[in-house]
Each structure stands twice: as C-alpha cells, then as structure tokens.
N, C-alpha and C. Protein backbone atom coordinates (compact mmCIF):
# COMPACT_ATOMS: atom_id res chain seq x y z
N UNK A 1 0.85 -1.17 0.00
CA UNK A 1 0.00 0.00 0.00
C UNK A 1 0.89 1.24 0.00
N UNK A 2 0.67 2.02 -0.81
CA UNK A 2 1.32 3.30 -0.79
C UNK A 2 0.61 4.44 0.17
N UNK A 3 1.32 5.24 0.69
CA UNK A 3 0.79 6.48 1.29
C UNK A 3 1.09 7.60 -0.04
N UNK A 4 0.33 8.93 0.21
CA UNK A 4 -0.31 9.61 -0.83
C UNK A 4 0.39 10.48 0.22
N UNK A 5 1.10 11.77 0.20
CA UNK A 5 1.55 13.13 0.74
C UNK A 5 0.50 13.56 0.49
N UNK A 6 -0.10 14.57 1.91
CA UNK A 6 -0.96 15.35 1.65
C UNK A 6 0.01 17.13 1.04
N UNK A 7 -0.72 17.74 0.14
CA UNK A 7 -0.21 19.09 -0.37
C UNK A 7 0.16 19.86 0.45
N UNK A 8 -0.95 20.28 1.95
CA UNK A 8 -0.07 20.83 3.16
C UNK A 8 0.32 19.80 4.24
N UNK A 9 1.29 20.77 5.19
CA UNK A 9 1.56 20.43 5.88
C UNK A 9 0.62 20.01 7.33
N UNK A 10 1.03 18.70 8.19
CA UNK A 10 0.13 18.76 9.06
C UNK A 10 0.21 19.67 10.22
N UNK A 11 1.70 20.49 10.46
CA UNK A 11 1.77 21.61 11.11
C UNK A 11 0.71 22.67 11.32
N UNK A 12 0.52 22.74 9.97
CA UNK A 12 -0.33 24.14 9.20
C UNK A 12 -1.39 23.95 9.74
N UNK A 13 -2.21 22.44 9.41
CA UNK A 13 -3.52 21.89 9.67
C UNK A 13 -4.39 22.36 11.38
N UNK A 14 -3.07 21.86 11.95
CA UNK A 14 -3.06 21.86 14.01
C UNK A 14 -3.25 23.47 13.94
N UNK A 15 -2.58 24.28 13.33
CA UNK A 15 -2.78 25.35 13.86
C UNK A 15 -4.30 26.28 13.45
N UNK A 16 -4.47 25.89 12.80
CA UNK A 16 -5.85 26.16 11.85
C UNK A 16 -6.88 25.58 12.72
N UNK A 17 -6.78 24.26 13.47
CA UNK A 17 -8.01 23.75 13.61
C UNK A 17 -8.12 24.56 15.12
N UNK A 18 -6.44 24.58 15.74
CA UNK A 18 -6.45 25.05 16.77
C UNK A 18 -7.21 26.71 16.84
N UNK A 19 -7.19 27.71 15.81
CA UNK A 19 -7.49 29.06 15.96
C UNK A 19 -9.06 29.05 15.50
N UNK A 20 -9.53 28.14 14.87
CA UNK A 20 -11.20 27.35 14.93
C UNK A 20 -11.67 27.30 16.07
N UNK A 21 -11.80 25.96 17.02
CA UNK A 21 -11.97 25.32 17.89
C UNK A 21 -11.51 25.62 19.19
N UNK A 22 -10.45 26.91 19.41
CA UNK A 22 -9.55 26.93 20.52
C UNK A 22 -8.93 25.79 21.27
N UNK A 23 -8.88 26.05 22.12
CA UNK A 23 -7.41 24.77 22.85
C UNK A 23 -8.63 23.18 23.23
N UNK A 24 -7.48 22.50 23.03
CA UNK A 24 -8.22 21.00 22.58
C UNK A 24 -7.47 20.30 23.13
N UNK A 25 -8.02 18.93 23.76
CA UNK A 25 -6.84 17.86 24.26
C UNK A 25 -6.00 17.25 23.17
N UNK A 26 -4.82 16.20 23.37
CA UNK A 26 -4.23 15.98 22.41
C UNK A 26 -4.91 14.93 21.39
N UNK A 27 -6.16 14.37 22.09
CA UNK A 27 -6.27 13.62 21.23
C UNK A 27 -7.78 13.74 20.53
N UNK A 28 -8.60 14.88 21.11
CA UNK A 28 -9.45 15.44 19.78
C UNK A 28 -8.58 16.15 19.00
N UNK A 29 -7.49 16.66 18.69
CA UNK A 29 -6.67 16.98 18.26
C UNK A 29 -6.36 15.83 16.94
N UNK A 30 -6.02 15.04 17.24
CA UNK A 30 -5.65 13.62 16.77
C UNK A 30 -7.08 13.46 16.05
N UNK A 31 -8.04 13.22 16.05
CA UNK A 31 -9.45 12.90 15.56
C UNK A 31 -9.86 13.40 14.59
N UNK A 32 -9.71 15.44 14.87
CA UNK A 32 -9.85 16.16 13.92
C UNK A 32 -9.04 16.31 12.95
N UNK A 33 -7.21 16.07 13.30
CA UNK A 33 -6.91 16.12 11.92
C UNK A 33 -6.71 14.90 10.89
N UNK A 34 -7.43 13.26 11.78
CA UNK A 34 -7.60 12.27 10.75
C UNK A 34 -8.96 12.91 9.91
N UNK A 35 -10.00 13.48 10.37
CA UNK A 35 -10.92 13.56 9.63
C UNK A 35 -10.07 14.53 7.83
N UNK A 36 -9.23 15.40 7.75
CA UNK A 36 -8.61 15.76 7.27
C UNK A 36 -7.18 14.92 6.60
N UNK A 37 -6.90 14.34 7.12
CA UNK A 37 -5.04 13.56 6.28
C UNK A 37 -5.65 12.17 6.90
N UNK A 38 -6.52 11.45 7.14
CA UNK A 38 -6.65 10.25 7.43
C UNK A 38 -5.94 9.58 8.60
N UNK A 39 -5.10 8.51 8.35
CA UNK A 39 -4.32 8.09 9.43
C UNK A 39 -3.32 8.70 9.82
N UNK A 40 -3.42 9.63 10.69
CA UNK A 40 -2.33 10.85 11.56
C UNK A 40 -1.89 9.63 12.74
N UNK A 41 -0.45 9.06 12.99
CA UNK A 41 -0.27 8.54 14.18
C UNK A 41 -0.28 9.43 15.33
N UNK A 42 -0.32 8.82 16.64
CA UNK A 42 0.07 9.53 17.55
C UNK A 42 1.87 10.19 17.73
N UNK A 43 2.74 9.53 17.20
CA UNK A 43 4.07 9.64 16.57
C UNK A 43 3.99 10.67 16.30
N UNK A 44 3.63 10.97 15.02
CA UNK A 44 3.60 12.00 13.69
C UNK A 44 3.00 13.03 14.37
N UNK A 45 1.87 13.49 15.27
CA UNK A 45 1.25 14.28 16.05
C UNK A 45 2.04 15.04 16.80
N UNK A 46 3.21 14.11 17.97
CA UNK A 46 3.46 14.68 18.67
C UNK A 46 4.86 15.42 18.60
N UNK A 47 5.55 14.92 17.19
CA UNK A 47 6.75 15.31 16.98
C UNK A 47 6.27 16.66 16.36
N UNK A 48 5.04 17.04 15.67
CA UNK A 48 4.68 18.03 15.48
C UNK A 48 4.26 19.21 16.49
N UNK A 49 3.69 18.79 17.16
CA UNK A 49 3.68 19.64 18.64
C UNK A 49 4.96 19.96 19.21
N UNK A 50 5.78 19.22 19.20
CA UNK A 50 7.09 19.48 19.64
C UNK A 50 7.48 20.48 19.16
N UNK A 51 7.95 20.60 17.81
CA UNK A 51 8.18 21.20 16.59
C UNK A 51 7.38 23.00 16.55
N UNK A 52 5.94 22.71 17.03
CA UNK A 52 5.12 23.82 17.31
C UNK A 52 5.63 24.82 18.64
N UNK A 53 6.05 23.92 19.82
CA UNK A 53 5.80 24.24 21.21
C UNK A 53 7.40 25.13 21.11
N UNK A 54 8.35 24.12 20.18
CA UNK A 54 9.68 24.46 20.29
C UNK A 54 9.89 26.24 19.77
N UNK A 55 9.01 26.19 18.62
CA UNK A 55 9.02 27.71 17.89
C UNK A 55 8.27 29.03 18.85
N UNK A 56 7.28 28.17 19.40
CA UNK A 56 6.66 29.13 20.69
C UNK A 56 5.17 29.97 19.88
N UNK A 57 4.71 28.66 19.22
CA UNK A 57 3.03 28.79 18.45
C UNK A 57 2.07 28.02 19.38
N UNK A 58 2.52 27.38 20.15
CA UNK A 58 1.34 26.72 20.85
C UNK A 58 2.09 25.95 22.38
N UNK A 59 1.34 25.91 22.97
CA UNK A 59 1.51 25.53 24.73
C UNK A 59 0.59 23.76 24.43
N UNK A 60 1.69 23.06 25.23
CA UNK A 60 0.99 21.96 25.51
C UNK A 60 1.37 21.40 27.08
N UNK A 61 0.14 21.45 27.59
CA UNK A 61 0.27 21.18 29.27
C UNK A 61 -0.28 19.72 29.61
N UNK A 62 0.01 19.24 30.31
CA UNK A 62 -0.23 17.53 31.13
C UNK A 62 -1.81 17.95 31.60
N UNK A 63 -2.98 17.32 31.87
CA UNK A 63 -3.99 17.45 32.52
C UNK A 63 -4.14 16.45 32.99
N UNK A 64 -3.79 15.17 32.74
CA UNK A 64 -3.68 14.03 33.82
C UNK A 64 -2.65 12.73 32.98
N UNK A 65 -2.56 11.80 33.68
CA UNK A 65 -1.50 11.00 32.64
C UNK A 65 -2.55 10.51 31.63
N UNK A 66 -1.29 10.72 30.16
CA UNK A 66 -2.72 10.13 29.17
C UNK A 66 -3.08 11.22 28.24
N UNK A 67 -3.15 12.47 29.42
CA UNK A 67 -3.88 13.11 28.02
C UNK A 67 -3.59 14.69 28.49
N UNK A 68 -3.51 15.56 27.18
CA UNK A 68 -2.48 16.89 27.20
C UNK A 68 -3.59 17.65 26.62
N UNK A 69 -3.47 19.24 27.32
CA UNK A 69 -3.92 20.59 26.67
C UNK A 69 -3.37 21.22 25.63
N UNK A 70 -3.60 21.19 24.46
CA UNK A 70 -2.75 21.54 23.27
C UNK A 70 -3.49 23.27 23.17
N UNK A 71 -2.81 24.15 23.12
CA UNK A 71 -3.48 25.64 23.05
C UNK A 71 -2.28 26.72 22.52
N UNK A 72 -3.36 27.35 21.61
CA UNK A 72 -2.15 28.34 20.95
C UNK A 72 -1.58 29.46 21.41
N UNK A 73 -0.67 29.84 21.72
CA UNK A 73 0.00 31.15 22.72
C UNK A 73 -0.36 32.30 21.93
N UNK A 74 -0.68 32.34 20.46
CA UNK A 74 -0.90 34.03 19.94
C UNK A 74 -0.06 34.56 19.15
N UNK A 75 1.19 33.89 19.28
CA UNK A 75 1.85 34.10 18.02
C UNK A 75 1.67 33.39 17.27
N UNK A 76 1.77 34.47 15.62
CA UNK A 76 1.46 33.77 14.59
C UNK A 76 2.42 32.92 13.50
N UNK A 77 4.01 32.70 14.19
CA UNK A 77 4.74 32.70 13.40
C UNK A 77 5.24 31.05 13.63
N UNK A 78 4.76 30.72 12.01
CA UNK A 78 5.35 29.49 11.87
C UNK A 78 6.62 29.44 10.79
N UNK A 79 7.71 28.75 11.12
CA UNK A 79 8.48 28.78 10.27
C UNK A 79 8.59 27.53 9.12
C-alpha cells in the first residue's frame, strides 16, 4: 500500500483547527486532523507539537497521565 503526501503540511492543519476550535486535548486533536489527512499517528502528532511548542506557536500542558492541553499562545509565526 502506498501512502499519498498530503499538499499541506500537518503543522499548518493543528494550527488552523487550533485558531477554529480553541485549545483541545491531544487527542481530539488527533481525531480532527484524521478527519482531514486520514491516518495521523500519535508519533507523527506529537513530533509536530514538539516542533510547534519548540518555535513558541502553541503551549501543551499535562492534565492528567494520558492526556495533554494543546493551546495556541498568539503568536502567529510558523516557520
């Protein structure tokens, strides 16, 4: 089976759904952007958050083990 690249990025996607919906756990997070790129791992998700949190576009906090507050800080700058 081949995988198909989606045209954007799933970076782009998180932040979009995030300035929609406001701050979301990590894994309606995960839900909403399979409805969009299909099978998103949890992997692929979180190295992106990383990636997000590292540039200083979005805050992700612990709310219990298991499961995280993903929310955007207000800046708009993705690189």
């Amino acid at each position: 089976m081949s995988k198909v690249w989606s045209p954007r990025p799933i970076s782009l996607s998180i932040v979009e759904v995030l300035e929609r919906k406001g701050s979301m756990t990590d894994i309606d997070l995960q839900k909403e952007l399979r409805s969009n790129f299909g099978e998103v791992s949890f992997r692929e998700l979180n190295t992106n958050l990383m990636r997000l949190e590292m540039a200083g576009v979005l805050w992700v906090t612990r709310l219990m083990k298991g499961k995280r507050q993903v929310e955007l800080t207000g800046k708009p700058d993705i690189d």
